[in-house]
N, C-alpha and C. Protein backbone atom coordinates (compact mmCIF):
# COMPACT_ATOMS: atom_id res chain seq x y z
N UNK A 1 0.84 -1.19 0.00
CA UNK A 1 0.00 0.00 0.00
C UNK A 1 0.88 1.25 0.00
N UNK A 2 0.28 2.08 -0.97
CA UNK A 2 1.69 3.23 -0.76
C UNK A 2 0.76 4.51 -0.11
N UNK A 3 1.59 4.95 0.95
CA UNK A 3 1.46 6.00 1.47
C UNK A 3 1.12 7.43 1.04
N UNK A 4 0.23 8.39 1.12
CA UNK A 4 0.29 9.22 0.28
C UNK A 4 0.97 11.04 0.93
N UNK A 5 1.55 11.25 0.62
CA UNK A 5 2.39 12.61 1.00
C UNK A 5 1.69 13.86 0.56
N UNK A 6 1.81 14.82 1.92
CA UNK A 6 0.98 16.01 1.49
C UNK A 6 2.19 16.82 1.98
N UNK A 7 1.92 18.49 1.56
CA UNK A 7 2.78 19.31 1.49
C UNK A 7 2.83 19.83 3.28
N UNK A 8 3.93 20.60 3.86
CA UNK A 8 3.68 20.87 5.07
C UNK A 8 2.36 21.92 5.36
N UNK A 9 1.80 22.87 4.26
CA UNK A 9 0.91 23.50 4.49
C UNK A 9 -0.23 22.84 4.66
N UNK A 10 -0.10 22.02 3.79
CA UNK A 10 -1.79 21.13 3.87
C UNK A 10 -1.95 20.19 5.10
N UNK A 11 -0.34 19.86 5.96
CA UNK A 11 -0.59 19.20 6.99
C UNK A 11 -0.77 19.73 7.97
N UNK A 12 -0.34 21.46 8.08
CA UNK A 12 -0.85 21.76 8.82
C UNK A 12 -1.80 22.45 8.97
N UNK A 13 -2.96 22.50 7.73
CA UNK A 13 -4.52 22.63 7.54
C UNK A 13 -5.25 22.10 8.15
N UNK A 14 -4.71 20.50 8.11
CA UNK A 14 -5.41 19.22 8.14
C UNK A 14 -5.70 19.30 9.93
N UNK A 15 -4.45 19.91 10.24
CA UNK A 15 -4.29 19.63 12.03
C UNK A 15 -4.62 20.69 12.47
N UNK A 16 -5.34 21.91 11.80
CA UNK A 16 -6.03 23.00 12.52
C UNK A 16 -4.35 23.63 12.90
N UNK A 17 -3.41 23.84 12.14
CA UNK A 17 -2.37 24.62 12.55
C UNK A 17 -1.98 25.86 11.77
N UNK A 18 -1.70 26.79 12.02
CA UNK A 18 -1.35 27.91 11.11
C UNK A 18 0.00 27.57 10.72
N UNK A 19 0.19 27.42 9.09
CA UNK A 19 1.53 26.70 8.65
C UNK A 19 2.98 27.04 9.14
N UNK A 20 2.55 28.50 9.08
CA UNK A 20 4.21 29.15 9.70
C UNK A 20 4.28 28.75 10.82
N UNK A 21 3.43 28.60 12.11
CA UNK A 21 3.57 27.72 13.08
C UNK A 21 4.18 26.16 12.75
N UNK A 22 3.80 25.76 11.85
CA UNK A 22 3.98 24.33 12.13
C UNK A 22 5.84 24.33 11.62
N UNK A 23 5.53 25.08 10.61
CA UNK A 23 6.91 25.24 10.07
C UNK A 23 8.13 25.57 11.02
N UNK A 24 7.70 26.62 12.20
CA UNK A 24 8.56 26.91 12.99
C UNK A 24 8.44 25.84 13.97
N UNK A 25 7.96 24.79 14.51
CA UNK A 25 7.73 23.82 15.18
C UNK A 25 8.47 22.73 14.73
N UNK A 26 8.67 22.62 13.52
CA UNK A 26 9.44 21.64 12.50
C UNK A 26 10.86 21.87 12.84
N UNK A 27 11.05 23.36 12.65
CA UNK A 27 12.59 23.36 12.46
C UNK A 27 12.97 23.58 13.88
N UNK A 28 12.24 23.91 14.88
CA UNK A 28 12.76 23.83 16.47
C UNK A 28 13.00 22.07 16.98
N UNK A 29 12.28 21.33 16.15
CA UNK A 29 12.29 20.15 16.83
C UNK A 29 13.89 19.39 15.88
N UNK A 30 13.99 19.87 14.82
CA UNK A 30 15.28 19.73 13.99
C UNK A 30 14.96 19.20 12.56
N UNK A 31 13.59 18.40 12.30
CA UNK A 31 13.48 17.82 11.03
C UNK A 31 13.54 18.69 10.00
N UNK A 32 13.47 20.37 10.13
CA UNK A 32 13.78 20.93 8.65
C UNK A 32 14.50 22.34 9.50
N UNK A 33 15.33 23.07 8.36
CA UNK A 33 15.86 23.79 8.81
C UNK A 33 15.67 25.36 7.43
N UNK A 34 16.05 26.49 7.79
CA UNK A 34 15.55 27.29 7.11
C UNK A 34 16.90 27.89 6.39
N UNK A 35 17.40 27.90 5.18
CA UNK A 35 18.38 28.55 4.32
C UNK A 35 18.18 29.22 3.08
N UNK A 36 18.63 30.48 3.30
CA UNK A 36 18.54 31.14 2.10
C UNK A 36 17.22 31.53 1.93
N UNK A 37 16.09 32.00 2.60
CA UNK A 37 15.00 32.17 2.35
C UNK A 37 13.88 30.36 1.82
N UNK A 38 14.79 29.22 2.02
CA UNK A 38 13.71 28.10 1.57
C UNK A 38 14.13 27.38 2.73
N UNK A 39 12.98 26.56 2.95
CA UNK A 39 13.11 25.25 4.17
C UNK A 39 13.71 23.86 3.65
N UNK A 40 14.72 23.04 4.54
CA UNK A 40 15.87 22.10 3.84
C UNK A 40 14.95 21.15 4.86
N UNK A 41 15.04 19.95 4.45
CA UNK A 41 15.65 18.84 4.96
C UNK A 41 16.34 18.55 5.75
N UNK A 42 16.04 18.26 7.43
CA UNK A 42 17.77 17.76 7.88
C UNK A 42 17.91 16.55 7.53
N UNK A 43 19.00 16.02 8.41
CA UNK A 43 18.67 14.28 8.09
C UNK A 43 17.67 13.73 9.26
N UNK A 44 17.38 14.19 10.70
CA UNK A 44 15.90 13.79 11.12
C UNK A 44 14.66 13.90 10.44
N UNK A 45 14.42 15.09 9.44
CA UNK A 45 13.20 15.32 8.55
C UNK A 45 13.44 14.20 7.51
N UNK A 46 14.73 13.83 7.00
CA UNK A 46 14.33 12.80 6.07
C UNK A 46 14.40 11.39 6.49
N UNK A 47 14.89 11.11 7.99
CA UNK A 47 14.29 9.55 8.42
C UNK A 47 13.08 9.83 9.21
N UNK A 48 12.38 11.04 9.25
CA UNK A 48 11.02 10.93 9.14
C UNK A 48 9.70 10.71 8.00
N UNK A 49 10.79 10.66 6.78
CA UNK A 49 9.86 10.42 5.84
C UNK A 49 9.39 11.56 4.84
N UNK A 50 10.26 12.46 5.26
CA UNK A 50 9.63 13.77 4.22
C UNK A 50 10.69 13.73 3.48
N UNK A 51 9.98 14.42 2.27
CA UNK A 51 10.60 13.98 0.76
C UNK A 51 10.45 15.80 0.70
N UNK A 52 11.19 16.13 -1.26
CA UNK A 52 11.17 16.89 -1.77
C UNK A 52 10.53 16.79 -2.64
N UNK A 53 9.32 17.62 -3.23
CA UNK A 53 8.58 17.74 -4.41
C UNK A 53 9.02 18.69 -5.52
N UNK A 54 8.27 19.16 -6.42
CA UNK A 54 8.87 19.68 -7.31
C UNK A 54 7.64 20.26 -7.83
N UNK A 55 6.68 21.67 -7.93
CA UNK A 55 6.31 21.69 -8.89
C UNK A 55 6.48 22.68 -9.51
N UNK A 56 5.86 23.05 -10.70
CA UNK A 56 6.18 24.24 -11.73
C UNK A 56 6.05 25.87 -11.02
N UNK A 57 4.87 25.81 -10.38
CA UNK A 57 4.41 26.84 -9.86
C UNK A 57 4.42 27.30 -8.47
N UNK A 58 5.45 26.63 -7.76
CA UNK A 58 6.00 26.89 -6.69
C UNK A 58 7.25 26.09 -6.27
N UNK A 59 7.85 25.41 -6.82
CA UNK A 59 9.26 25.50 -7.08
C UNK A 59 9.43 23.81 -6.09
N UNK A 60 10.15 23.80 -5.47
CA UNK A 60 10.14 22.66 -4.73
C UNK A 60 9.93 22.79 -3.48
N UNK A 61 9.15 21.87 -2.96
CA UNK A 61 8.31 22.03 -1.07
C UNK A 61 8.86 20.74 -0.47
N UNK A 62 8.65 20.42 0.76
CA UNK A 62 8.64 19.28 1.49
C UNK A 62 7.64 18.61 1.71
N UNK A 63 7.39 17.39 1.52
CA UNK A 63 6.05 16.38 1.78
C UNK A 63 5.83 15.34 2.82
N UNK A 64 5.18 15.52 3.85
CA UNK A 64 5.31 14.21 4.27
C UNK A 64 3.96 13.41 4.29
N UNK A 65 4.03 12.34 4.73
CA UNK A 65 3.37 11.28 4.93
C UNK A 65 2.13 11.65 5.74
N UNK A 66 0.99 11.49 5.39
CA UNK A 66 -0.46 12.26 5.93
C UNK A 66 -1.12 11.39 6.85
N UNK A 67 -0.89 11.83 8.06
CA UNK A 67 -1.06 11.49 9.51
C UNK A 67 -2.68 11.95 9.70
N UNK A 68 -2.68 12.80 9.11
CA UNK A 68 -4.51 13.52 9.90
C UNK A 68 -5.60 12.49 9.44
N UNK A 69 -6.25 12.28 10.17
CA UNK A 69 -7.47 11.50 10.39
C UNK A 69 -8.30 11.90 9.61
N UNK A 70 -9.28 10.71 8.86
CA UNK A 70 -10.29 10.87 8.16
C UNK A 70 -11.33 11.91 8.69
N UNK A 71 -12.11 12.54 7.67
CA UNK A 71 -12.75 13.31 7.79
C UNK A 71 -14.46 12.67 8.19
């Protein structure tokens, strides 16, 4: 069964979080870190499972694995 990955904004939609919160929650706990104006990957964010996406119209984001509970 493959897992399906959502962007950090939409996960933290999903969890009733305001994203820049979650984002700053992310990188205090260590899984992403902030350079150059974009958010990285550490290596805890990527043996948690978050990946890099890619799209046309916003360049590349982080994804992880969608934890929030059915609706």
């Amino acid at each position: 069964m493959m897992t399906s990955k959502i962007s950090t904004s939409q996960l933290a939609k999903a969890r009733g979080l305001v994203a820049k919160n979650l984002f700053n929650e992310l990188a205090d706990v260590g899984y992403i870190t902030r350079d150059n104006n974009e958010w990285l990957l550490t290596d805890i964010g990527k043996a948690a499972e978050g990946e890099y996406k890619q799209s046309p119209q916003f360049g590349q984001y982080i994804v992880w694995r969608d934890f929030s509970p059915p609706l």
